[in-house]
C-alpha atoms as a PDB file:
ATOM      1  CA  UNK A   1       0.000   0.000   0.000  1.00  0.00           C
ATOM      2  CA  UNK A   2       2.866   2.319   1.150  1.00  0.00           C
ATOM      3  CA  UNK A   3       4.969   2.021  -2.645  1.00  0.00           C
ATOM      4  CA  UNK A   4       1.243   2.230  -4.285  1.00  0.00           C
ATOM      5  CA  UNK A   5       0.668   5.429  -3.078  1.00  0.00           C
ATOM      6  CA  UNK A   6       4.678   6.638  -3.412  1.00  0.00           C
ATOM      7  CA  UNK A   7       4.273   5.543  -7.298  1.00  0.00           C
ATOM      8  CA  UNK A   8       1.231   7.489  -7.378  1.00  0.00           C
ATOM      9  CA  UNK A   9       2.959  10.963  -5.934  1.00  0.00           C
ATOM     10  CA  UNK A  10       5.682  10.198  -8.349  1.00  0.00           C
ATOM     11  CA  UNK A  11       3.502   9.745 -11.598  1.00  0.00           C
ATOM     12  CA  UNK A  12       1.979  13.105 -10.460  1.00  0.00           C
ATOM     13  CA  UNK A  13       5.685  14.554  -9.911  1.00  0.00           C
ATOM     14  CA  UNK A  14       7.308  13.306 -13.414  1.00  0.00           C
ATOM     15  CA  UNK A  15       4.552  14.712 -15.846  1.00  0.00           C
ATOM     16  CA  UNK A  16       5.159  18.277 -14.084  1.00  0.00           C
ATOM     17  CA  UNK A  17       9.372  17.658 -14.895  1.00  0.00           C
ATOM     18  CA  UNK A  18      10.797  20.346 -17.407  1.00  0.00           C
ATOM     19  CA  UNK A  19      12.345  17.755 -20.412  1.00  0.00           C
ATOM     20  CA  UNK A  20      15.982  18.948 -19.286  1.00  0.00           C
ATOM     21  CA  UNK A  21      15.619  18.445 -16.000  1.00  0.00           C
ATOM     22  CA  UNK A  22      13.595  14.788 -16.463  1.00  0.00           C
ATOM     23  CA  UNK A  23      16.745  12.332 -16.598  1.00  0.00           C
ATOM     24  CA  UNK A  24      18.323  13.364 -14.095  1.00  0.00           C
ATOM     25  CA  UNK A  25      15.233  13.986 -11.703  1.00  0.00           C
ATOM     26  CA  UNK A  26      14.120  10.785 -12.845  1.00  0.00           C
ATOM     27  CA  UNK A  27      16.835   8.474 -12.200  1.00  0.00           C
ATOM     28  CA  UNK A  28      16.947  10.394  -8.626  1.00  0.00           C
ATOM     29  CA  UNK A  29      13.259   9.243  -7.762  1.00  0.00           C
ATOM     30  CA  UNK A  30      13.352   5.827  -9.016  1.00  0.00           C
ATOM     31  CA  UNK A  31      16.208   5.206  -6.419  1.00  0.00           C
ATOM     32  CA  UNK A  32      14.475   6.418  -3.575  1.00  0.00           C
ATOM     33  CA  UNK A  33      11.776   4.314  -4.701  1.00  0.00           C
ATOM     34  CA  UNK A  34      13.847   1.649  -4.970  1.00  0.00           C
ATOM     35  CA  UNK A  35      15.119   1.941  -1.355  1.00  0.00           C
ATOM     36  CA  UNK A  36      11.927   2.407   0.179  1.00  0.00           C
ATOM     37  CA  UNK A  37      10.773  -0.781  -1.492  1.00  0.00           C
ATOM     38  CA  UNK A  38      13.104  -2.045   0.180  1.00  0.00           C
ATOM     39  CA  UNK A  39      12.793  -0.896   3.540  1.00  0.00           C
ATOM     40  CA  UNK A  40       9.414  -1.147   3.329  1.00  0.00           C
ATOM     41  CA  UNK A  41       9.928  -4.954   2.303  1.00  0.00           C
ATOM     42  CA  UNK A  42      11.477  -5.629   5.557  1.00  0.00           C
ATOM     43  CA  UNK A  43       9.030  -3.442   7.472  1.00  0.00           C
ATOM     44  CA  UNK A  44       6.124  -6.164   5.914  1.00  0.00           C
ATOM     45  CA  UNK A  45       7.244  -9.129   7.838  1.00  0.00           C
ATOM     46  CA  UNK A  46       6.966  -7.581  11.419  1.00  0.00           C
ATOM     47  CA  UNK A  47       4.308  -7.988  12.950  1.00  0.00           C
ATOM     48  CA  UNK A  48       1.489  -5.807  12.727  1.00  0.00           C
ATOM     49  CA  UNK A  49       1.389  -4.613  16.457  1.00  0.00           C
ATOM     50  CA  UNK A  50      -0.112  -0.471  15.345  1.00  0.00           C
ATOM     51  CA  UNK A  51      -2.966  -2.648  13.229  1.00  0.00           C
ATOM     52  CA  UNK A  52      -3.839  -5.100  16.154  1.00  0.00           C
ATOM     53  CA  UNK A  53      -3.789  -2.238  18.764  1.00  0.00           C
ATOM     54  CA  UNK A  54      -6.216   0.343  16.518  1.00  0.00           C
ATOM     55  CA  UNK A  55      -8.659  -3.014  16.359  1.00  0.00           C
ATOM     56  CA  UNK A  56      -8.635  -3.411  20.197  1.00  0.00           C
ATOM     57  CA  UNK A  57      -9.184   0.871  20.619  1.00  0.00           C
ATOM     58  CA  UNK A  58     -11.864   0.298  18.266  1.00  0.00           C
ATOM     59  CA  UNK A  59     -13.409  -2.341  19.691  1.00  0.00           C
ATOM     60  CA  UNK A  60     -13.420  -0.586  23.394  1.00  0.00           C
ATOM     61  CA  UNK A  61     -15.619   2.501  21.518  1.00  0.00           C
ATOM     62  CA  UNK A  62     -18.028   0.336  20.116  1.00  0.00           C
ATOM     63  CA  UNK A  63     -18.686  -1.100  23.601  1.00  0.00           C
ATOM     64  CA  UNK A  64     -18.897   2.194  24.506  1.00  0.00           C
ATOM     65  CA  UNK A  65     -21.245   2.963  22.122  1.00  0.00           C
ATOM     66  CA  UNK A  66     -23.407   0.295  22.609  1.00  0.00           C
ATOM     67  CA  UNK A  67     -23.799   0.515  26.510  1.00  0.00           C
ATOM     68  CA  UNK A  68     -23.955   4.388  25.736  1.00  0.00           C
ATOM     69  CA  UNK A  69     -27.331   3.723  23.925  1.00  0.00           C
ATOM     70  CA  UNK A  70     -28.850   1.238  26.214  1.00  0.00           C
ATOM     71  CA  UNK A  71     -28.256   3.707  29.202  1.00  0.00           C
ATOM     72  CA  UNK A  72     -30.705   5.815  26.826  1.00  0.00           C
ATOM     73  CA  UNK A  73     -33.191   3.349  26.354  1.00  0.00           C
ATOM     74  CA  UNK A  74     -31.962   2.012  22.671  1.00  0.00           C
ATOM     75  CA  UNK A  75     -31.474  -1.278  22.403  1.00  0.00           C
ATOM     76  CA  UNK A  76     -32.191  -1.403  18.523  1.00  0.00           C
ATOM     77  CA  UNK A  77     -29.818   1.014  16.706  1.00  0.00           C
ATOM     78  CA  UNK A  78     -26.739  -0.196  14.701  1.00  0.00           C
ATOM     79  CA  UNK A  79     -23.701   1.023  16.086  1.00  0.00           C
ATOM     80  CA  UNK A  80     -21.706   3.183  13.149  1.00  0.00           C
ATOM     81  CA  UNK A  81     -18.069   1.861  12.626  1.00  0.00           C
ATOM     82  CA  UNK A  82     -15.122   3.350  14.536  1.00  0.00           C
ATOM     83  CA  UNK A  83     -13.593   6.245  11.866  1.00  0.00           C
ATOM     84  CA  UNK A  84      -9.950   6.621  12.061  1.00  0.00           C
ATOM     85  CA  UNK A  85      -8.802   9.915  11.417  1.00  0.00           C
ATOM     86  CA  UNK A  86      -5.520  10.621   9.345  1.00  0.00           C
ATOM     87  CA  UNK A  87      -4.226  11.977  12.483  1.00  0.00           C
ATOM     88  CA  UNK A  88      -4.423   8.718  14.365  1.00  0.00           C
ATOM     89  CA  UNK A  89      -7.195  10.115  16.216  1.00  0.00           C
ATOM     90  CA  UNK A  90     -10.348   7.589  17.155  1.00  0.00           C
ATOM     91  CA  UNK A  91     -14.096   9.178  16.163  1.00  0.00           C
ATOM     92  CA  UNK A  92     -17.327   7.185  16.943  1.00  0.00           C
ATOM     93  CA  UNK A  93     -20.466   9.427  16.332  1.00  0.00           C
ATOM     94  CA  UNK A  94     -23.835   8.831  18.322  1.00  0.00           C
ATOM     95  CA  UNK A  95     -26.976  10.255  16.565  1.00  0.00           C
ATOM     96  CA  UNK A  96     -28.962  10.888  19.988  1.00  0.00           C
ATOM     97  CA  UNK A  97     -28.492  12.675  22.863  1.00  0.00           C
ATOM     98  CA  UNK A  98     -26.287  10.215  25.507  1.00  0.00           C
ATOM     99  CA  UNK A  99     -25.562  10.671  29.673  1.00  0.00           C
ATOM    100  CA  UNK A 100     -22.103  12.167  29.551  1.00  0.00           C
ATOM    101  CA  UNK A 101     -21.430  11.710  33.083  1.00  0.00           C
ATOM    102  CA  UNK A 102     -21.171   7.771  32.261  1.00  0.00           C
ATOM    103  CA  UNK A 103     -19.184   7.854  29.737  1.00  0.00           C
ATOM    104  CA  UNK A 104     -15.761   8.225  31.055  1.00  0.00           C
ATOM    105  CA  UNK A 105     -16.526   5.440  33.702  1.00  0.00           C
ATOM    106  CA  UNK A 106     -17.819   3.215  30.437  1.00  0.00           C
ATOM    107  CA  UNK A 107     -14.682   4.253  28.511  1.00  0.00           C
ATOM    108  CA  UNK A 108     -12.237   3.413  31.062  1.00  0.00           C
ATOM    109  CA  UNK A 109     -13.441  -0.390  31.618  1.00  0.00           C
ATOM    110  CA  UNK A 110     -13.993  -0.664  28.279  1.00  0.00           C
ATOM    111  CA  UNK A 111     -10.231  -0.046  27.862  1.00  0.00           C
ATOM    112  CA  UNK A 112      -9.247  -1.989  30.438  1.00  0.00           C
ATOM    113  CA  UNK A 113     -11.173  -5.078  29.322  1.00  0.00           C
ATOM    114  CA  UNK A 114      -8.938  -4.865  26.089  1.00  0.00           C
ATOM    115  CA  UNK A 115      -5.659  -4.193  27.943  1.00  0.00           C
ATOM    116  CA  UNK A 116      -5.722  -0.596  26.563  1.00  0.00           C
ATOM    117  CA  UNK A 117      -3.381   1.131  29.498  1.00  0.00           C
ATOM    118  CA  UNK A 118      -2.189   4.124  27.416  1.00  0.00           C
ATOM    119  CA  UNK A 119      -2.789   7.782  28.420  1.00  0.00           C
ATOM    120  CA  UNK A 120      -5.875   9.449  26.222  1.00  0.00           C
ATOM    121  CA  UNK A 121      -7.745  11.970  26.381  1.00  0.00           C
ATOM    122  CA  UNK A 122     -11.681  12.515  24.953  1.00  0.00           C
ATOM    123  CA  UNK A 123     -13.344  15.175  23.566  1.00  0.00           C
ATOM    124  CA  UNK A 124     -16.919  15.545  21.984  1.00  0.00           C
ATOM    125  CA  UNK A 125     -17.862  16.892  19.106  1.00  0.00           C
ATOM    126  CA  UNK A 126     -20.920  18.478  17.622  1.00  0.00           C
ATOM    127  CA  UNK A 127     -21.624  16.433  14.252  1.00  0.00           C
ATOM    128  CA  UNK A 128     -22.704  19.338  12.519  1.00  0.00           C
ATOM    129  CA  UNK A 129     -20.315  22.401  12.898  1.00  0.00           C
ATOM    130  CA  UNK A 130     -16.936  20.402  14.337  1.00  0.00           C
ATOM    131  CA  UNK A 131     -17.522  22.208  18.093  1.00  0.00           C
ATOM    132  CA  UNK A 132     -15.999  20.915  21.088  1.00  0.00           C
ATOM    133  CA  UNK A 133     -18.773  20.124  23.584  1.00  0.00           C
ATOM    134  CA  UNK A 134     -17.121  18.738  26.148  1.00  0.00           C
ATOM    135  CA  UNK A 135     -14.146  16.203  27.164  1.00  0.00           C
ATOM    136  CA  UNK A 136     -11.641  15.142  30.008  1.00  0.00           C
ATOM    137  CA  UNK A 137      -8.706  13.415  30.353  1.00  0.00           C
ATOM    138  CA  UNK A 138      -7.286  10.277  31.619  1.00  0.00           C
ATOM    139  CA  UNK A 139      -5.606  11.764  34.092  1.00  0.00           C
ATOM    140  CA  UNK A 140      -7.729  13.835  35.319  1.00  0.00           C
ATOM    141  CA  UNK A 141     -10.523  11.135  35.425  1.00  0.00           C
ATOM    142  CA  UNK A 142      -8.183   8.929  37.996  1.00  0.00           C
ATOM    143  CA  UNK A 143      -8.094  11.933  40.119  1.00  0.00           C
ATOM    144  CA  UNK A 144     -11.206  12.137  40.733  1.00  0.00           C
ATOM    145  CA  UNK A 145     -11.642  15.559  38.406  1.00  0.00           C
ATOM    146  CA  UNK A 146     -14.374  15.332  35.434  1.00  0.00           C
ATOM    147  CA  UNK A 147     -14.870  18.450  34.219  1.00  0.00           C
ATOM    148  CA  UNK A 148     -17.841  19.814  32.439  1.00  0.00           C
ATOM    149  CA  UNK A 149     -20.224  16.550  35.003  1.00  0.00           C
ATOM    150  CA  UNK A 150     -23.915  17.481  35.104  1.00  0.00           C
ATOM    151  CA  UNK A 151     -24.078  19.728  32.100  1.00  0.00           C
ATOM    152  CA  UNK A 152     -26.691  18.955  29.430  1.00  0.00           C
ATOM    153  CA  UNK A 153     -25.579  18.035  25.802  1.00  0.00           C
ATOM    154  CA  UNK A 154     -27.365  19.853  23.648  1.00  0.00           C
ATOM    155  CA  UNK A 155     -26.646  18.472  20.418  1.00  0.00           C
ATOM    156  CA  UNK A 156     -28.574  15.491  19.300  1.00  0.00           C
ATOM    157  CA  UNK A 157     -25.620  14.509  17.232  1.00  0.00           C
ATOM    158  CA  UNK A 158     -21.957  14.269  18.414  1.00  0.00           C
ATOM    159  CA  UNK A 159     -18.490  12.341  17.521  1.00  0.00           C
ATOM    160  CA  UNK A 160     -16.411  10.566  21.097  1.00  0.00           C
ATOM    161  CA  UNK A 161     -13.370  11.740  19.936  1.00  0.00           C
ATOM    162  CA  UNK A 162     -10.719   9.198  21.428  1.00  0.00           C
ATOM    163  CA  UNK A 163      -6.909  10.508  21.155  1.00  0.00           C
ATOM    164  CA  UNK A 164      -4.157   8.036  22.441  1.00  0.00           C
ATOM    165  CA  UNK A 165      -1.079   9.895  23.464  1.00  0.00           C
ATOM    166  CA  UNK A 166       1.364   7.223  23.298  1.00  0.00           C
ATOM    167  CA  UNK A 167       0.606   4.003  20.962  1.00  0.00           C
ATOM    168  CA  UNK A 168       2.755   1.589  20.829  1.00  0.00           C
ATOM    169  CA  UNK A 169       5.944   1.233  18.447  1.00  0.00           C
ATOM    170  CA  UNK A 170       5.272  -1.389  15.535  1.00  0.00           C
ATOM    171  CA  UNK A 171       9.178  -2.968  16.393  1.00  0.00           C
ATOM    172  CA  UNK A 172      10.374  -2.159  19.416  1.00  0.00           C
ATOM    173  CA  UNK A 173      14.096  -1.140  18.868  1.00  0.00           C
ATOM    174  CA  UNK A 174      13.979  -2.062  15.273  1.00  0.00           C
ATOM    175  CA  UNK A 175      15.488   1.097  12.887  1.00  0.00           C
ATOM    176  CA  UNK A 176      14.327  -0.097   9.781  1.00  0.00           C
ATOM    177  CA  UNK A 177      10.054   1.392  10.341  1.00  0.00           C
ATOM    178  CA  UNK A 178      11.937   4.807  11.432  1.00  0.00           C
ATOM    179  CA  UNK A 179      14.295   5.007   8.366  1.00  0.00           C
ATOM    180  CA  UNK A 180      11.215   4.070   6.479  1.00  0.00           C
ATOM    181  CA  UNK A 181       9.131   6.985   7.436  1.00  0.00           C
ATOM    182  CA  UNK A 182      12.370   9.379   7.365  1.00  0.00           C
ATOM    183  CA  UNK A 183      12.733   8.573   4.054  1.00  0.00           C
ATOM    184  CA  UNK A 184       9.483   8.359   3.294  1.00  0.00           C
ATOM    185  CA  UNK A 185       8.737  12.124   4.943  1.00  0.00           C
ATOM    186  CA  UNK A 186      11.936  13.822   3.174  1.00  0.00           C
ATOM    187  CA  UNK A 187      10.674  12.551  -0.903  1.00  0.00           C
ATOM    188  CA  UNK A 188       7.428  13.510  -0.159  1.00  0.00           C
ATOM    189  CA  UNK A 189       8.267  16.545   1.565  1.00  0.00           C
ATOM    190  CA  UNK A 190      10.670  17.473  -1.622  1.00  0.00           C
ATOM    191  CA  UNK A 191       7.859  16.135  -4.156  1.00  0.00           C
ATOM    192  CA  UNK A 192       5.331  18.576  -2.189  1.00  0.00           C
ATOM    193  CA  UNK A 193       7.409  21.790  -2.327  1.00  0.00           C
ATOM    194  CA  UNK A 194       7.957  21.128  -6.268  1.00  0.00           C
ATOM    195  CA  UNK A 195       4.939  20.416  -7.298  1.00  0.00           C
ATOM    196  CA  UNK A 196       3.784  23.729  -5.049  1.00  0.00           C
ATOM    197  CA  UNK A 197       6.052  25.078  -6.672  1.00  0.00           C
ATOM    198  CA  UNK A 198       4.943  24.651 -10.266  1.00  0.00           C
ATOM    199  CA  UNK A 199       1.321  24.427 -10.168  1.00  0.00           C
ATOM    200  CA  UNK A 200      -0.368  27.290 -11.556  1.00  0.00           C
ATOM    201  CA  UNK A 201      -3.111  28.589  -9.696  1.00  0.00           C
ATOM    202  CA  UNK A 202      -6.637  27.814 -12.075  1.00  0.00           C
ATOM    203  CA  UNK A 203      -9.281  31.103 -11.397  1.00  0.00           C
ATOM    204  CA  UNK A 204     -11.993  30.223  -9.547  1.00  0.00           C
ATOM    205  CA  UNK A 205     -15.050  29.901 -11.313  1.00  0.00           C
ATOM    206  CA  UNK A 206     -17.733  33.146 -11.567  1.00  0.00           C
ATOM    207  CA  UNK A 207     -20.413  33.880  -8.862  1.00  0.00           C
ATOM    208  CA  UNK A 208     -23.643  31.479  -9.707  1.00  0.00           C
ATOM    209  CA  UNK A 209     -21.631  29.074 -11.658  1.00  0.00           C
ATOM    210  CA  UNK A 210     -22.582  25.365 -11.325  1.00  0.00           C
ATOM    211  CA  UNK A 211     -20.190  22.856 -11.524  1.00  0.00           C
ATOM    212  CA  UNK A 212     -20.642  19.384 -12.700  1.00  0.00           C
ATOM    213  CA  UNK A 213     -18.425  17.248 -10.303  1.00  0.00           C
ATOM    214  CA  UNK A 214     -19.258  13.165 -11.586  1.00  0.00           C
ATOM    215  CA  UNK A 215     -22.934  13.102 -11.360  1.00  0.00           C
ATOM    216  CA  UNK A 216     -23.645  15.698  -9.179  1.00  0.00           C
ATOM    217  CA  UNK A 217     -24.445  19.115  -9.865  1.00  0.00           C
ATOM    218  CA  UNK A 218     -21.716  21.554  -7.292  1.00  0.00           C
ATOM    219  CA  UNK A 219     -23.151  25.070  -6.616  1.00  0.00           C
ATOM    220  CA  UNK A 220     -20.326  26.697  -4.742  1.00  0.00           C
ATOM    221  CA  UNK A 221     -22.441  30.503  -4.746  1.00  0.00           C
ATOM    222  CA  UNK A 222     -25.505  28.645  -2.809  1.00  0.00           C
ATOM    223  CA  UNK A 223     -23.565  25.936  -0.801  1.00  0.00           C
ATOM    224  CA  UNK A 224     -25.164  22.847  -2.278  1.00  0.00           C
ATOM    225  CA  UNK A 225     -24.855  19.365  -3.830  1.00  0.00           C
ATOM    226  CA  UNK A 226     -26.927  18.343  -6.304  1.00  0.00           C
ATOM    227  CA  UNK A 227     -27.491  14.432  -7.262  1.00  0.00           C
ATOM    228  CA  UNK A 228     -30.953  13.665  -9.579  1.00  0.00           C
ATOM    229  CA  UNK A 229     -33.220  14.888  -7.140  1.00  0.00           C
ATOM    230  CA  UNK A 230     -31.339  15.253  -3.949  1.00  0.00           C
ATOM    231  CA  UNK A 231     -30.052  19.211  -2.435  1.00  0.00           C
ATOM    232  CA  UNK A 232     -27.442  18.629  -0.316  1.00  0.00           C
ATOM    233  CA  UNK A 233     -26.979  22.024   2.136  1.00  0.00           C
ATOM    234  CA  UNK A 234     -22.930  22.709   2.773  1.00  0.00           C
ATOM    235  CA  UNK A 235     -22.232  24.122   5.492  1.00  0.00           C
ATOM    236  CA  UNK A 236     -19.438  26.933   5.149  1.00  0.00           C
ATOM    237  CA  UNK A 237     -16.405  25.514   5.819  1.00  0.00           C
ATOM    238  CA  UNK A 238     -17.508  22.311   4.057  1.00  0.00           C
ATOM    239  CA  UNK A 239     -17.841  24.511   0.692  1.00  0.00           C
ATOM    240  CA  UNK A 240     -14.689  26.009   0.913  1.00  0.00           C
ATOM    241  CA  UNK A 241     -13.023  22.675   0.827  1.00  0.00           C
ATOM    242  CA  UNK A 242     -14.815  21.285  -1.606  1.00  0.00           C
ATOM    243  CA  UNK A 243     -14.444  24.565  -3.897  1.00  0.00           C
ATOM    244  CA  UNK A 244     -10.662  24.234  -3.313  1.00  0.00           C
ATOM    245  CA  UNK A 245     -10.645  20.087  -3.747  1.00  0.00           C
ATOM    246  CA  UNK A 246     -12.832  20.643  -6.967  1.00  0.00           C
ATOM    247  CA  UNK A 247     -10.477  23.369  -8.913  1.00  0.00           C
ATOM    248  CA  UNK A 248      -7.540  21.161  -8.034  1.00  0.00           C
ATOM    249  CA  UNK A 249      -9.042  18.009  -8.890  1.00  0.00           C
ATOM    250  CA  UNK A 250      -6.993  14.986  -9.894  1.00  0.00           C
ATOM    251  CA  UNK A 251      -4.241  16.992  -7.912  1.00  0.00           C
ATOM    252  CA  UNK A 252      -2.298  16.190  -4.982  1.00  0.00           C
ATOM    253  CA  UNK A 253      -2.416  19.113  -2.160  1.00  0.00           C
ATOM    254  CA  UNK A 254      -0.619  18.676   1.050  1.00  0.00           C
ATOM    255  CA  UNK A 255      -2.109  19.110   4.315  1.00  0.00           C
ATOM    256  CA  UNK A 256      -0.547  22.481   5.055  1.00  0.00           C
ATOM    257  CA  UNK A 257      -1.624  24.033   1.637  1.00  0.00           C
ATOM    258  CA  UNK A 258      -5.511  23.197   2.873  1.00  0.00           C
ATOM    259  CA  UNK A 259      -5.372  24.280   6.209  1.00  0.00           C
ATOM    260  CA  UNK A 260      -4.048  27.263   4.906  1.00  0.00           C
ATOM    261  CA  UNK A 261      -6.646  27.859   2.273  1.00  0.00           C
ATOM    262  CA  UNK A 262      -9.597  26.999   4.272  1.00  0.00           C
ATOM    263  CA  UNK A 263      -8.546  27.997   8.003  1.00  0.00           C
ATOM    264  CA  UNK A 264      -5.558  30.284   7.165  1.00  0.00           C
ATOM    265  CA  UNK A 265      -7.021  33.528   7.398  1.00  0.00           C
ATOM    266  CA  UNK A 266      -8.146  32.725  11.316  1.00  0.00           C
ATOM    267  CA  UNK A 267      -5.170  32.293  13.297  1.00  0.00           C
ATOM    268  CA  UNK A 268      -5.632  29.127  15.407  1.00  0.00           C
ATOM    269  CA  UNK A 269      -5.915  26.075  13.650  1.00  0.00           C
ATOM    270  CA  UNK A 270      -7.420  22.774  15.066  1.00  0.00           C
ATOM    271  CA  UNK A 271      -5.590  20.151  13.479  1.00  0.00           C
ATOM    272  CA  UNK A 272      -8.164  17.817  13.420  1.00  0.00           C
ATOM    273  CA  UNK A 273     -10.720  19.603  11.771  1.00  0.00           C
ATOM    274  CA  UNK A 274      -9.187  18.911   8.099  1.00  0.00           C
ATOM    275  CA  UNK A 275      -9.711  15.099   8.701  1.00  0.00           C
ATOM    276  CA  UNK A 276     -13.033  15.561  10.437  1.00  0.00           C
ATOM    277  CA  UNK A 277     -14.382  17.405   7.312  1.00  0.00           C
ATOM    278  CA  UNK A 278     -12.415  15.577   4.686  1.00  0.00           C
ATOM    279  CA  UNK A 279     -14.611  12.444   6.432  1.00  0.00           C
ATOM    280  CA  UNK A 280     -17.700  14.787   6.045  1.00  0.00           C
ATOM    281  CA  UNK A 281     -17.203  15.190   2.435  1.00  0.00           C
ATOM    282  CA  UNK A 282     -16.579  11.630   1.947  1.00  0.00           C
ATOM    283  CA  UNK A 283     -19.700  10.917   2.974  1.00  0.00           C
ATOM    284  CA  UNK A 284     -21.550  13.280   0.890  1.00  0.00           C
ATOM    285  CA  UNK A 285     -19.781  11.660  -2.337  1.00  0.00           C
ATOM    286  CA  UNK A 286     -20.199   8.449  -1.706  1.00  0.00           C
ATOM    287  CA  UNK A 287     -23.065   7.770  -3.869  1.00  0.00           C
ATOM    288  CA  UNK A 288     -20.770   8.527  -6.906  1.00  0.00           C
ATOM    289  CA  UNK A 289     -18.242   5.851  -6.909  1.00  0.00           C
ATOM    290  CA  UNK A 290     -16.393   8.091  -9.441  1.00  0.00           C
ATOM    291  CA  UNK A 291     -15.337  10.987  -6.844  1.00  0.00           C
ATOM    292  CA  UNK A 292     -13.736   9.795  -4.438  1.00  0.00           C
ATOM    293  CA  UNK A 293     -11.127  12.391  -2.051  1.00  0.00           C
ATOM    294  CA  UNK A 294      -7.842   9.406  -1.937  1.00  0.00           C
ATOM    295  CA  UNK A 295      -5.848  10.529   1.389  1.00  0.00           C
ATOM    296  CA  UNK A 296      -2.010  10.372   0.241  1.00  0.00           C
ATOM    297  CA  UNK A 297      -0.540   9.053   3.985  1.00  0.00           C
ATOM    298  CA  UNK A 298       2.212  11.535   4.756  1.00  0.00           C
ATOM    299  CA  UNK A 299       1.341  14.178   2.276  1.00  0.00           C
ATOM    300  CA  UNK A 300      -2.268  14.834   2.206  1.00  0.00           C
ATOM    301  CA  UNK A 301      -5.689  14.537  -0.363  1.00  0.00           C
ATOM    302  CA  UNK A 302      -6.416  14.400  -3.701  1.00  0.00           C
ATOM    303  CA  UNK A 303     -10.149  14.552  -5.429  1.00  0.00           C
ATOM    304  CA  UNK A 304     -10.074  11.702  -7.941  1.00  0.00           C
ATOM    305  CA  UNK A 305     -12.963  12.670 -10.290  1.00  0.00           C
ATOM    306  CA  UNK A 306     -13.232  10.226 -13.067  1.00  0.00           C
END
């Protein structure tokens, strides 16, 4: 999966090469490729200790979840799959109101019945606009300190946001994972800056301008998205990313470069929001198999429209 998604960035990287810089540029990728394939060859037959761990956080949440909606009287809803967030972070969302106060008692056995002993700390979300709620911390749960107990949750929709500060190491004194992401992190960090670099900024298209985006019909003026019969409301900040994804489509754009187009102009940035509404606008595309946002692991997103 990892040299899938390096050939990808490089594809993307060798039809932006100048012809008299291409040799050279192109024997100098192909060898980093070749050592990562490499590295990442020996990397393979470890064992997978980071993918059996996120199974064992995610099953804790959904026991969560489920007790969480039998406290409130559900004992029929499906419990929605454990999302994990390109920053590592955990997100199970509950459609109904739920008894706060219980859940960090819930969460911590839950954690403890799968050996979970790691530091975390929680925070919840409103669905909707991305607001923290509430939330605690481990730490501050064993002491007997839970702040925000007794207030009211006045969403009927929120995401248990479950961060683990220190997950385990996928070979314990092994160099070969951390040479792997070093050199992963340095050609995609040089592959970013280039391709910055040389893209030309396309204009934006004119006020009241719909955009046709696979099958649906994108009005970025009125915030919607349009599929046969179907309005989709954006909300703001959903827009905005979607406006930028759709006039770079087919494009990869780092991380930074989005944060900085869709939160730069407010100061304080909450790094989680970018994968919180990149999962958003998943969801909303999902009925056309032919736009799909592909997260490039170390880099960032790119809107495949087809």
């Amino acid at each position: 999966m990892l040299v899938k998604q390096c050939k990808r960035i490089v594809k993307v990287f060798l039809k932006r090469l100048k012809p008299g810089k291409f040799v050279f540029m192109k024997r100098y990728i192909f060898l980093l490729m070749g050592l990562l394939m490499i590295v990442t060859s020996v990397r393979s037959t470890t064992p997978g200790v980071q993918d059996k761990f996120s199974e064992k956080v995610n099953l804790a949440l959904r026991q969560v979840g489920h007790q969480l909606l039998q406290i409130a009287g559900d004992d029929h809803s499906a419990i929605p799959p454990v999302e994990v967030l390109d920053n590592g972070d955990y997100s199970l969302e509950i459609g109904q109101a739920f008894n706060y106060d219980t859940l960090p008692y819930l969460l911590a056995q839950a954690l403890r019945d799968f050996e979970i002993d790691e530091d975390y700390h929680v925070s919840i979300r409103d669905c909707f606009d991305d607001n923290i709620v509430l939330g605690y911390n481990k730490v501050s749960f064993e002491q007997g300190v839970q702040a925000c107990k007794g207030r009211e949750l006045w969403s009927e929709c929120n995401n248990i946001i479950l961060t683990i500060e220190t997950p385990p190491t996928p070979v314990e004194g092994s160099s070969f994972p951390i040479f792997s992401m070093v050199l992963l992190l340095f050609t995609a960090a040089g592959l970013g800056i280039y391709l910055k670099r040389s893209r030309q900024k396309e204009e934006a298209p004119s006020d009241g301008s719909t955009l046709t985006l696979g099958r649906f019909d994108y009005d970025p003026k009125n915030q919607t998205l349009g599929l046969n019969d179907e309005i989709q409301t954006l909300t703001f900040r959903e827009n905005k990313l979607l406006h930028f994804l759709v006039v770079h489509s087919n494009e990869v754009i780092t991380r930074d470069t989005l944060v900085e187009a869709v939160w730069g102009d407010e100061g304080v940035i909450v790094g989680r929001s970018l994968d919180v509404f990149i999962s958003r606008l998943r969801k909303l595309l999902k009925p056309d198999d032919g736009v799909q946002i592909k997260t490039i692991h170390g880099v960032g997103y790119r809107l495949e429209v087809a």
